[in-house]
N, C-alpha and C. Protein backbone atom coordinates (compact mmCIF):
# COMPACT_ATOMS: atom_id res chain seq x y z
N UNK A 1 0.84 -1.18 0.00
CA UNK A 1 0.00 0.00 0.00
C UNK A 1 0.88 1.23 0.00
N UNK A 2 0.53 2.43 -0.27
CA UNK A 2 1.18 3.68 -0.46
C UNK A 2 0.85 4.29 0.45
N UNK A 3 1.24 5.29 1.36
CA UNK A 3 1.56 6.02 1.79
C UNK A 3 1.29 7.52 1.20
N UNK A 4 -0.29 8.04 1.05
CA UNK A 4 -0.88 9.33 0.71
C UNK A 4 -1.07 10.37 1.52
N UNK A 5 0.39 10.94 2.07
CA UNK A 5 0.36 11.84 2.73
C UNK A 5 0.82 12.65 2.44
N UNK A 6 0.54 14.05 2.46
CA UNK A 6 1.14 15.61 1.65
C UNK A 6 2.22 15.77 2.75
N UNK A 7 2.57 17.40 2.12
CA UNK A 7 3.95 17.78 2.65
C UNK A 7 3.12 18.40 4.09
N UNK A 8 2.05 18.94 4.00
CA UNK A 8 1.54 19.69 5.32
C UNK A 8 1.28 18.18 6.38
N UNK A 9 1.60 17.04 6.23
CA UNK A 9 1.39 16.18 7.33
C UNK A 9 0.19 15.55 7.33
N UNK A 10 -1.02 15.55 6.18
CA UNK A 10 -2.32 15.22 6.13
C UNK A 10 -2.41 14.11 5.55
N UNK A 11 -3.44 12.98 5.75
CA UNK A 11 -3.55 12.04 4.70
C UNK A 11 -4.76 12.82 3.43
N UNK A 12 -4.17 12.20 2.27
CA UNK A 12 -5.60 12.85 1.29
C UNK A 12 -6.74 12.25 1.31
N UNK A 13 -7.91 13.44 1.63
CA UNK A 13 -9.32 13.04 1.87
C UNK A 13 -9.14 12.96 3.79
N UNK A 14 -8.76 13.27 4.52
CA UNK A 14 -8.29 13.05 6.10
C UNK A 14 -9.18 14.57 6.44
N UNK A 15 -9.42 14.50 7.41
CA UNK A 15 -10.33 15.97 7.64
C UNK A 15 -9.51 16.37 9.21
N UNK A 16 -8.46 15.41 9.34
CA UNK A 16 -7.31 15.76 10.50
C UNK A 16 -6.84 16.95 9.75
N UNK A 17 -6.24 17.71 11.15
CA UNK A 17 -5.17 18.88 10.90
C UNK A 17 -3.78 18.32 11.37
N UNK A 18 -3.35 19.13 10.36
CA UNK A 18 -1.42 18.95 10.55
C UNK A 18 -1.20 18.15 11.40
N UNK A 19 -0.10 17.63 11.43
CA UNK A 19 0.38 17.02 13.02
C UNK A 19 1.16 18.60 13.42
N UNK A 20 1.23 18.14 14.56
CA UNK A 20 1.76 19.46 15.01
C UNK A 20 0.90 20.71 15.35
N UNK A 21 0.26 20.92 14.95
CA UNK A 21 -0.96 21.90 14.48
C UNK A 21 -1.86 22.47 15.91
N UNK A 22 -1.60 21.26 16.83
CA UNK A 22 -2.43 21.61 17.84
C UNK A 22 -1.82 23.03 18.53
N UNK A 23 -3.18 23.32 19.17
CA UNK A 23 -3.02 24.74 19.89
C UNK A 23 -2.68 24.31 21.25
N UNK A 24 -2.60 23.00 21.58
CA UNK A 24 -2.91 22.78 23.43
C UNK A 24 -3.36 21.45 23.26
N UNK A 25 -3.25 21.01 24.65
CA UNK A 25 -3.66 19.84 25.14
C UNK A 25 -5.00 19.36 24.79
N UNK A 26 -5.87 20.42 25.02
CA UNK A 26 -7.30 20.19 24.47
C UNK A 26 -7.27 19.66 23.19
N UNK A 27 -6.64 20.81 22.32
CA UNK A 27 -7.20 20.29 20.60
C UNK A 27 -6.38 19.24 20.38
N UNK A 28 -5.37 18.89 20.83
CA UNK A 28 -4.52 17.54 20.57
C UNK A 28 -5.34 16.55 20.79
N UNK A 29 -6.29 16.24 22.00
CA UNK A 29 -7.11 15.24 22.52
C UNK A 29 -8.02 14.93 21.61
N UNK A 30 -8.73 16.34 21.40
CA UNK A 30 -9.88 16.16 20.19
C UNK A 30 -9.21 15.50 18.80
N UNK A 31 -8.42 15.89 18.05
CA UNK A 31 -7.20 15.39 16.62
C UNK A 31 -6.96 14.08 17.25
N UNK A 32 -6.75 13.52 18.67
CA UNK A 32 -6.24 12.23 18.66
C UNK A 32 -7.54 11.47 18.86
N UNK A 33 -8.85 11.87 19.43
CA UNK A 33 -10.00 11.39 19.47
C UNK A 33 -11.23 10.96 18.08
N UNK A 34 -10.61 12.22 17.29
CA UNK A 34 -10.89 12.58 15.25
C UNK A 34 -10.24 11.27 14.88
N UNK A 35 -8.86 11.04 15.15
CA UNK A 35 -8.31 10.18 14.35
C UNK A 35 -8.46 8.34 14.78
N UNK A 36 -8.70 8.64 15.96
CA UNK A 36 -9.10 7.39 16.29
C UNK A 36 -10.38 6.81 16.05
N UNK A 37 -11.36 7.20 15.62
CA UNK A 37 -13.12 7.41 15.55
C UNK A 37 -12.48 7.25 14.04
N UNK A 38 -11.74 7.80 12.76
CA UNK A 38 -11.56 7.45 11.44
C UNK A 38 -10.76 6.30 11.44
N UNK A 39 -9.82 5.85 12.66
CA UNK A 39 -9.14 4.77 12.16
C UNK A 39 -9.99 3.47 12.18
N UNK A 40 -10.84 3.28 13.62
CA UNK A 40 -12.28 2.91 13.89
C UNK A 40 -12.85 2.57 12.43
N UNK A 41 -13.21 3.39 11.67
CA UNK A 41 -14.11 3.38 10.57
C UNK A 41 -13.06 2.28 9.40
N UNK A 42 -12.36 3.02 8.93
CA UNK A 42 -11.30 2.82 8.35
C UNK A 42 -11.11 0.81 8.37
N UNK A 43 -11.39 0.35 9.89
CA UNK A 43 -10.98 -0.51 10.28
C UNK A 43 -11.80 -1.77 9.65
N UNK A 44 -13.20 -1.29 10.09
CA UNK A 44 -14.17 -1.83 9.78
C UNK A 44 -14.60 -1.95 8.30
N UNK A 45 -14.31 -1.05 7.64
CA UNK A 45 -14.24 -1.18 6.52
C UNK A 45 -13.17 -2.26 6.00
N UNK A 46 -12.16 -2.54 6.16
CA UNK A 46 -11.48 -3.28 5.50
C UNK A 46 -11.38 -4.68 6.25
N UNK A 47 -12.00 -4.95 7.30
CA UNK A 47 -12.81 -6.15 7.90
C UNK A 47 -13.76 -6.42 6.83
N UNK A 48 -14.55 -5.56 6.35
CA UNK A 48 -15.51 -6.07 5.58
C UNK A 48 -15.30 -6.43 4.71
N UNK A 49 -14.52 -5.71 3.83
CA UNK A 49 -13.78 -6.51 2.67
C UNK A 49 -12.69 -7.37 2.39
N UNK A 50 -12.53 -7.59 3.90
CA UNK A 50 -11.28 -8.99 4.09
C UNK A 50 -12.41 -10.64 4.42
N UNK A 51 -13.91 -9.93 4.99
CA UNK A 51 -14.29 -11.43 5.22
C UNK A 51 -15.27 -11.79 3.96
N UNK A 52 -14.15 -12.74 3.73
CA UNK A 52 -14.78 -13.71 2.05
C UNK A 52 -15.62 -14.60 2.70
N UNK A 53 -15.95 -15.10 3.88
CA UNK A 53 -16.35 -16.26 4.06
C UNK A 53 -17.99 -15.64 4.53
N UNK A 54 -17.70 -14.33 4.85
CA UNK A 54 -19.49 -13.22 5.39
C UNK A 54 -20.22 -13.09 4.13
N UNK A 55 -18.94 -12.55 3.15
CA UNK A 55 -19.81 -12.09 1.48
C UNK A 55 -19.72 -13.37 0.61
N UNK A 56 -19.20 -14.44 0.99
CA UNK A 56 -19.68 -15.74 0.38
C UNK A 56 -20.93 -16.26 1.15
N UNK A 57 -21.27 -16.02 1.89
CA UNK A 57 -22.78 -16.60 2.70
C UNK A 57 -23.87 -15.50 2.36
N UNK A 58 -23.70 -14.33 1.76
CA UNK A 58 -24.25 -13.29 1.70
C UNK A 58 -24.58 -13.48 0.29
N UNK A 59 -24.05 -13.97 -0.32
CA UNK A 59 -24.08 -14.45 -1.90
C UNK A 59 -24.82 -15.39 -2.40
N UNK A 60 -24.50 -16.30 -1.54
CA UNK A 60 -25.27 -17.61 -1.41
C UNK A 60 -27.17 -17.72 -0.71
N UNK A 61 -26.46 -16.79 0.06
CA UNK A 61 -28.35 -16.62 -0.03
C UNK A 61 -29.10 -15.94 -0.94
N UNK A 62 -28.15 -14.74 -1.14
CA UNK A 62 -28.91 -14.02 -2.35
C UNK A 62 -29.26 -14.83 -3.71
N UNK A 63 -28.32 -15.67 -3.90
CA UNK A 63 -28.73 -17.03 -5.22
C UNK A 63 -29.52 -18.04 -4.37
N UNK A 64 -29.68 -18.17 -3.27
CA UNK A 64 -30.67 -19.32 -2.74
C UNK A 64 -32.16 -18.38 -2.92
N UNK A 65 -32.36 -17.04 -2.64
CA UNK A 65 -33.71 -16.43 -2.42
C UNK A 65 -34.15 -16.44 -4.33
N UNK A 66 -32.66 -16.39 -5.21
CA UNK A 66 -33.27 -15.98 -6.53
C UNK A 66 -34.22 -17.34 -7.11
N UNK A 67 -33.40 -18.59 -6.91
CA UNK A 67 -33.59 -20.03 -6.88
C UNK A 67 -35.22 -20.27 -6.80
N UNK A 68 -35.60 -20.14 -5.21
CA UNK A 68 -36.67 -20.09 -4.98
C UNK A 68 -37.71 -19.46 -5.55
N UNK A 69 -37.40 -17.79 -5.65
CA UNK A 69 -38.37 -17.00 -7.22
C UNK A 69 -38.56 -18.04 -8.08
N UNK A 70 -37.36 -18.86 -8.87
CA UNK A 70 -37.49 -19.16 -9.88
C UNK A 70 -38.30 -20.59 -9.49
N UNK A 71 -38.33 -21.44 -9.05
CA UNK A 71 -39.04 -22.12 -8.46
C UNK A 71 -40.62 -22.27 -8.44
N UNK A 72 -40.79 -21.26 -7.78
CA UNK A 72 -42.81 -20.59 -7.79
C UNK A 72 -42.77 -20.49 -9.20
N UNK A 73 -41.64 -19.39 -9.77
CA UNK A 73 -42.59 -19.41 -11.09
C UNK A 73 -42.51 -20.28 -12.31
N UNK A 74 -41.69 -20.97 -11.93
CA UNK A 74 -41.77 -22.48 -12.59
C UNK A 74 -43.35 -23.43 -12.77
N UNK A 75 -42.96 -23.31 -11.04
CA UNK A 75 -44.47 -24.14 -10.68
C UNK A 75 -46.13 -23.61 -11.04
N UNK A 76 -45.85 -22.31 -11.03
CA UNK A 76 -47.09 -21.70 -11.42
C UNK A 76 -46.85 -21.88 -12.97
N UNK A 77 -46.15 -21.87 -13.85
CA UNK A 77 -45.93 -22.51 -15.33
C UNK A 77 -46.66 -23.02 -15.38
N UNK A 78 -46.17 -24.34 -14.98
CA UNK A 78 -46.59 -25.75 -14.79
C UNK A 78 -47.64 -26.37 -14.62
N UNK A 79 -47.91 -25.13 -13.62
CA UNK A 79 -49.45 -25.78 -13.30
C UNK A 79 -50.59 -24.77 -14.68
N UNK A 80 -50.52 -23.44 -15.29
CA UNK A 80 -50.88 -23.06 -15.96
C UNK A 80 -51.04 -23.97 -16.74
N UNK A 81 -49.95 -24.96 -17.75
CA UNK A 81 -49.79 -25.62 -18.77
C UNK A 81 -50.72 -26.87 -18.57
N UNK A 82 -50.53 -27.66 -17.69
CA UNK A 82 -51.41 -28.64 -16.87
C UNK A 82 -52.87 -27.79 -16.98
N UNK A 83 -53.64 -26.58 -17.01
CA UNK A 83 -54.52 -26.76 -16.44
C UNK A 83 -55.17 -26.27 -18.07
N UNK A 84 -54.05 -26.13 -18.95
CA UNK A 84 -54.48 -25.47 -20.68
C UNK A 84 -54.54 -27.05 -21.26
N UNK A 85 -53.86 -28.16 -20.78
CA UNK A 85 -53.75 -29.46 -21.10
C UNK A 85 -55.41 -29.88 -20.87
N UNK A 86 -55.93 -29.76 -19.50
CA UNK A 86 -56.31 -30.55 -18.99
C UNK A 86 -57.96 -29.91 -19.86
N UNK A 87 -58.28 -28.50 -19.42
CA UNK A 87 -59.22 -27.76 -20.41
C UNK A 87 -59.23 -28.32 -22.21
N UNK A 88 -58.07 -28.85 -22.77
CA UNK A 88 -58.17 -29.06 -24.14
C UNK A 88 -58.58 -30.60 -24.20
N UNK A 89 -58.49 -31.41 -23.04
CA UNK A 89 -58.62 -32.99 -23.09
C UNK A 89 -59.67 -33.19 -22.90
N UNK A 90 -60.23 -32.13 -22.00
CA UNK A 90 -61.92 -32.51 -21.89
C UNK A 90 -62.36 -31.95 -22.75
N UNK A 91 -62.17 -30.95 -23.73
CA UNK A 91 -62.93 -30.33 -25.15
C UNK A 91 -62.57 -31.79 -25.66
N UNK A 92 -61.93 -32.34 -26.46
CA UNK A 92 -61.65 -32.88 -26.94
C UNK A 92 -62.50 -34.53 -26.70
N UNK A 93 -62.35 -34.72 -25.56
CA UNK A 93 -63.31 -35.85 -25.14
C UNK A 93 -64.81 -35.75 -25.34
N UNK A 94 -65.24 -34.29 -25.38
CA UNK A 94 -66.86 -34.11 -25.46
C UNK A 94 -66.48 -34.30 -27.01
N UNK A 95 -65.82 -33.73 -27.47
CA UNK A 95 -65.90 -34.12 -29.39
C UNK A 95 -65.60 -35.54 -29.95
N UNK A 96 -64.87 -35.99 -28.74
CA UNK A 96 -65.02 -37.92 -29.03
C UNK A 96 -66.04 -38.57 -28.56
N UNK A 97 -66.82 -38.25 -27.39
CA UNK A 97 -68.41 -38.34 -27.35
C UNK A 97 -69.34 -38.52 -28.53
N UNK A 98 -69.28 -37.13 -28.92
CA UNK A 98 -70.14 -36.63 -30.34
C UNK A 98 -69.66 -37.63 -31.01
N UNK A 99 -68.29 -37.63 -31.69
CA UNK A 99 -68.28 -38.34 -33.11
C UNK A 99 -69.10 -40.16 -32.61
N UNK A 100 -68.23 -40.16 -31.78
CA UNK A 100 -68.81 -42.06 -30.84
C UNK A 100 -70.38 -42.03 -31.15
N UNK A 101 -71.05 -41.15 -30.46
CA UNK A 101 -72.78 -40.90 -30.88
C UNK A 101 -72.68 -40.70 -32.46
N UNK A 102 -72.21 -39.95 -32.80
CA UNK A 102 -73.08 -40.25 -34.73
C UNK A 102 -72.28 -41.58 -35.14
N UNK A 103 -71.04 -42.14 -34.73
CA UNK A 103 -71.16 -43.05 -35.50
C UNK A 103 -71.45 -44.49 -34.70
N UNK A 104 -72.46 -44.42 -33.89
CA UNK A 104 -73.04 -45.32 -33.09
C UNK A 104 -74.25 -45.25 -34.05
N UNK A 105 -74.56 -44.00 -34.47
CA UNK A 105 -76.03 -43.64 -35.48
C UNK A 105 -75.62 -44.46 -36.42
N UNK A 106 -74.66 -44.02 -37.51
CA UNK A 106 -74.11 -44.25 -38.15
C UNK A 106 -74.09 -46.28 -38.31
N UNK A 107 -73.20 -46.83 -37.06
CA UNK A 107 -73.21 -48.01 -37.36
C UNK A 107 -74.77 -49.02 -37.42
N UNK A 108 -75.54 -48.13 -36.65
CA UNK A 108 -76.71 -48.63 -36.50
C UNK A 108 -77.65 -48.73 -38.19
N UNK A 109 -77.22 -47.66 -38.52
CA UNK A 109 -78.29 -47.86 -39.86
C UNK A 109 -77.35 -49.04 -41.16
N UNK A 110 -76.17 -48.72 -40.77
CA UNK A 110 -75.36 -49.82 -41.89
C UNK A 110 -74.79 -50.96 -41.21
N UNK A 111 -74.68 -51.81 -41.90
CA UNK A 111 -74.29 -53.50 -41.09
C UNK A 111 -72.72 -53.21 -41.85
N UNK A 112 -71.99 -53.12 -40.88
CA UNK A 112 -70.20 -53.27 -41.20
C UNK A 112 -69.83 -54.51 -41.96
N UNK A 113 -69.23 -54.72 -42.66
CA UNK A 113 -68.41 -56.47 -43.18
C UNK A 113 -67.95 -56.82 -42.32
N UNK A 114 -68.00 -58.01 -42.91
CA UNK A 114 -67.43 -59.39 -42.21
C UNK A 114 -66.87 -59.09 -40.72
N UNK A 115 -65.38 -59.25 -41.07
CA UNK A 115 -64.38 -59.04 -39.35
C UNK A 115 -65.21 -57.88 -38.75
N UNK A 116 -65.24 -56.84 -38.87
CA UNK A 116 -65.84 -55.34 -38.55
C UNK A 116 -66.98 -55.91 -37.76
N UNK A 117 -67.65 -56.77 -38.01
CA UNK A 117 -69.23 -56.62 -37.37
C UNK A 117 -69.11 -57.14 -35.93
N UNK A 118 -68.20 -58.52 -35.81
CA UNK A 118 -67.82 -58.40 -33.94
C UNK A 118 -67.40 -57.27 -32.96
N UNK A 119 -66.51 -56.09 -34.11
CA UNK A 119 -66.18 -55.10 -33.22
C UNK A 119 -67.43 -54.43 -33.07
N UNK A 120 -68.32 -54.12 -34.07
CA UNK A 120 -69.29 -53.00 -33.93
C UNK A 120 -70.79 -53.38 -32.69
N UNK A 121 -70.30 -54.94 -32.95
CA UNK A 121 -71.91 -55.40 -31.89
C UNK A 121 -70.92 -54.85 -30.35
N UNK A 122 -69.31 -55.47 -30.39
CA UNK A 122 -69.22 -55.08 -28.71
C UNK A 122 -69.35 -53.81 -28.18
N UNK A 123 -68.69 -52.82 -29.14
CA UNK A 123 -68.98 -51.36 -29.18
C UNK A 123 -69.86 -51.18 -28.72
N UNK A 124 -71.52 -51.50 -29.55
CA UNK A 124 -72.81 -51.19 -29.56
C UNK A 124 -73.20 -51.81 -27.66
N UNK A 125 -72.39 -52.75 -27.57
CA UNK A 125 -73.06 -53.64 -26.33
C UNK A 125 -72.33 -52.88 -25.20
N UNK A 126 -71.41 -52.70 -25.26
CA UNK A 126 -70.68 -51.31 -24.50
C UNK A 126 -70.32 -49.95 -24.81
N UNK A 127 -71.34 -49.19 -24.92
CA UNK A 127 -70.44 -47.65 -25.22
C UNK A 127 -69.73 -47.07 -24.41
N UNK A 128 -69.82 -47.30 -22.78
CA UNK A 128 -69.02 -46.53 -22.28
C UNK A 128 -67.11 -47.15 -22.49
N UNK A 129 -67.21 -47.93 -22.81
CA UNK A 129 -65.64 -48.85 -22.99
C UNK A 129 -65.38 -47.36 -23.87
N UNK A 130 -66.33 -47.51 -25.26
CA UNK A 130 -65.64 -46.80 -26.60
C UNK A 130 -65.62 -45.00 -26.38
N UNK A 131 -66.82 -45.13 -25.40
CA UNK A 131 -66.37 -43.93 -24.97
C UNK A 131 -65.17 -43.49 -24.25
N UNK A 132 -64.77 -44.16 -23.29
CA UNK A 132 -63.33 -44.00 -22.56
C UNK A 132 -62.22 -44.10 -23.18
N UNK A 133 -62.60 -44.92 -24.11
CA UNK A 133 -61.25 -45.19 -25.61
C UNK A 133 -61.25 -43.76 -26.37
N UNK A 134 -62.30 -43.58 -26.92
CA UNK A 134 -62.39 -42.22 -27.58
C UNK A 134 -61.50 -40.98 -26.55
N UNK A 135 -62.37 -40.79 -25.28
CA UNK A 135 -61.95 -39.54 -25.17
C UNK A 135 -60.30 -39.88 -24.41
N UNK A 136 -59.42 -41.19 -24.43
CA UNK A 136 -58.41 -40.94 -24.18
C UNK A 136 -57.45 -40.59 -25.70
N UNK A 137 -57.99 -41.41 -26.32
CA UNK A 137 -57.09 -41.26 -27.84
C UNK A 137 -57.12 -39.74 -28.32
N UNK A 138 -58.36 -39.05 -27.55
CA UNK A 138 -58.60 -37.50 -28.00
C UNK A 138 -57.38 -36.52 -26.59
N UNK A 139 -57.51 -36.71 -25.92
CA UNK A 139 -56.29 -36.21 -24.11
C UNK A 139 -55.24 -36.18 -25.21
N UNK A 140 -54.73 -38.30 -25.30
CA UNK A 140 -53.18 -38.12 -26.23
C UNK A 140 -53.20 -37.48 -27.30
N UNK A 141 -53.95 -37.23 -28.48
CA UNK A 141 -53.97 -36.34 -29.22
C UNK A 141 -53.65 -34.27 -28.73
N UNK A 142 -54.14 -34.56 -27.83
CA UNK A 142 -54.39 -32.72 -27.40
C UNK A 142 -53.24 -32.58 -26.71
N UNK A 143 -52.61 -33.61 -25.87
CA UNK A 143 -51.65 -33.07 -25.14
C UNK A 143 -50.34 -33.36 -26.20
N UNK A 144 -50.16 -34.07 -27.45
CA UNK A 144 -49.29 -34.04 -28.29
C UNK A 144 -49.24 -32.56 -29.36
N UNK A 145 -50.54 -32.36 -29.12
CA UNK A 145 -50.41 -30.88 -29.99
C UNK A 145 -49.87 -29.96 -29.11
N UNK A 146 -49.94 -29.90 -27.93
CA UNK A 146 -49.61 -28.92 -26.56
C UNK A 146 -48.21 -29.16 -26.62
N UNK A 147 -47.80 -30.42 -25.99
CA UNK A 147 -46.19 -30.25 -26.28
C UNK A 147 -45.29 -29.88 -28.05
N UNK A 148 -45.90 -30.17 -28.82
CA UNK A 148 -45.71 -29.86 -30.43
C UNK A 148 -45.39 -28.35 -30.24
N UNK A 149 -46.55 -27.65 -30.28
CA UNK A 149 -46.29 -25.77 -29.78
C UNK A 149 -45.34 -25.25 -28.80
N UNK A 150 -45.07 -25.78 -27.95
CA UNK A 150 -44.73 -25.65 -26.69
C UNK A 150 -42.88 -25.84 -27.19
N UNK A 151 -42.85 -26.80 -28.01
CA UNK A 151 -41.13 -26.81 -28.76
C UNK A 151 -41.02 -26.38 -29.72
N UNK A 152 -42.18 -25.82 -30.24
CA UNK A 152 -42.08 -24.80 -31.69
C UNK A 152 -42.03 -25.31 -32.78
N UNK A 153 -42.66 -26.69 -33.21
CA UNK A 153 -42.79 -26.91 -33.97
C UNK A 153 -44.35 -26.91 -35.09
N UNK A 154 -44.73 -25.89 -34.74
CA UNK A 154 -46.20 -25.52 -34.96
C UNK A 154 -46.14 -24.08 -36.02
């Protein structure tokens, strides 16, 4: 370190007077009381910037509190996306409903061929099966278009 002291005896930026300077015992006390109260300061200051191990914990929380931000708003994402998923699976299931009903109409007025006609009587003998089939094949459909957009390929 250098040594920033003028020819009048001052450090630069020091709001001490001269050495020497005093008028008496008094103002000497006060200049030695001034300088001790700045060395004080002085002190503490470079405590602070000597402890790496205070402003490494000070750091570390400040990236632990950012973490956590990022966290919530992750999760609130997440759950947004989940709840745009979940809104498009049930559209989608009432429209696999519908089509299941007209072509329940549908199979009813025409007799399917051959192989086809075992599937269409169990269908007919269970709709809720073809219903649950429908509106999942319609979910995997909706949530494949959701992730599709979602990586930009849309």
């Amino acid at each position: 370190m250098t040594d920033a002291t003028g020819r009048d005896g001052t450090r630069s930026g020091s709001t001490v007077q001269p050495v020497g300077g005093a008028k008496g015992p008094d103002e000497l006390r006060q200049q030695i009381e001034r300088t001790r109260g700045e060395l004080g300061d002085t002190v503490e200051e470079l405590a602070g910037r000597a402890d790496v191990k205070g402003r490494a914990k000070a750091r570390a929380a400040d990236l632990k509190d950012k973490a956590g931000a990022m966290t919530v708003q992750l999760r609130s994402s997440a759950a947004h996306a989940g709840q745009t998923a979940q809104d498009r699976a049930g559209r989608a299931g009432h429209a696999a409903r519908h089509k299941a009903g007209r072509a329940t109409d549908g199979a009813e007025r025409h007799t399917p061929p051959g192989r086809a006609r075992g599937a269409v009587r169990a269908g007919l003998g269970h709709p809720r099966a073809v219903l649950v089939a429908g509106a999942t094949a319609g979910a995997v459909v909706a949530a494949g278009l959701v992730l599709r957009r979602q990586h930009g390929h849309c």
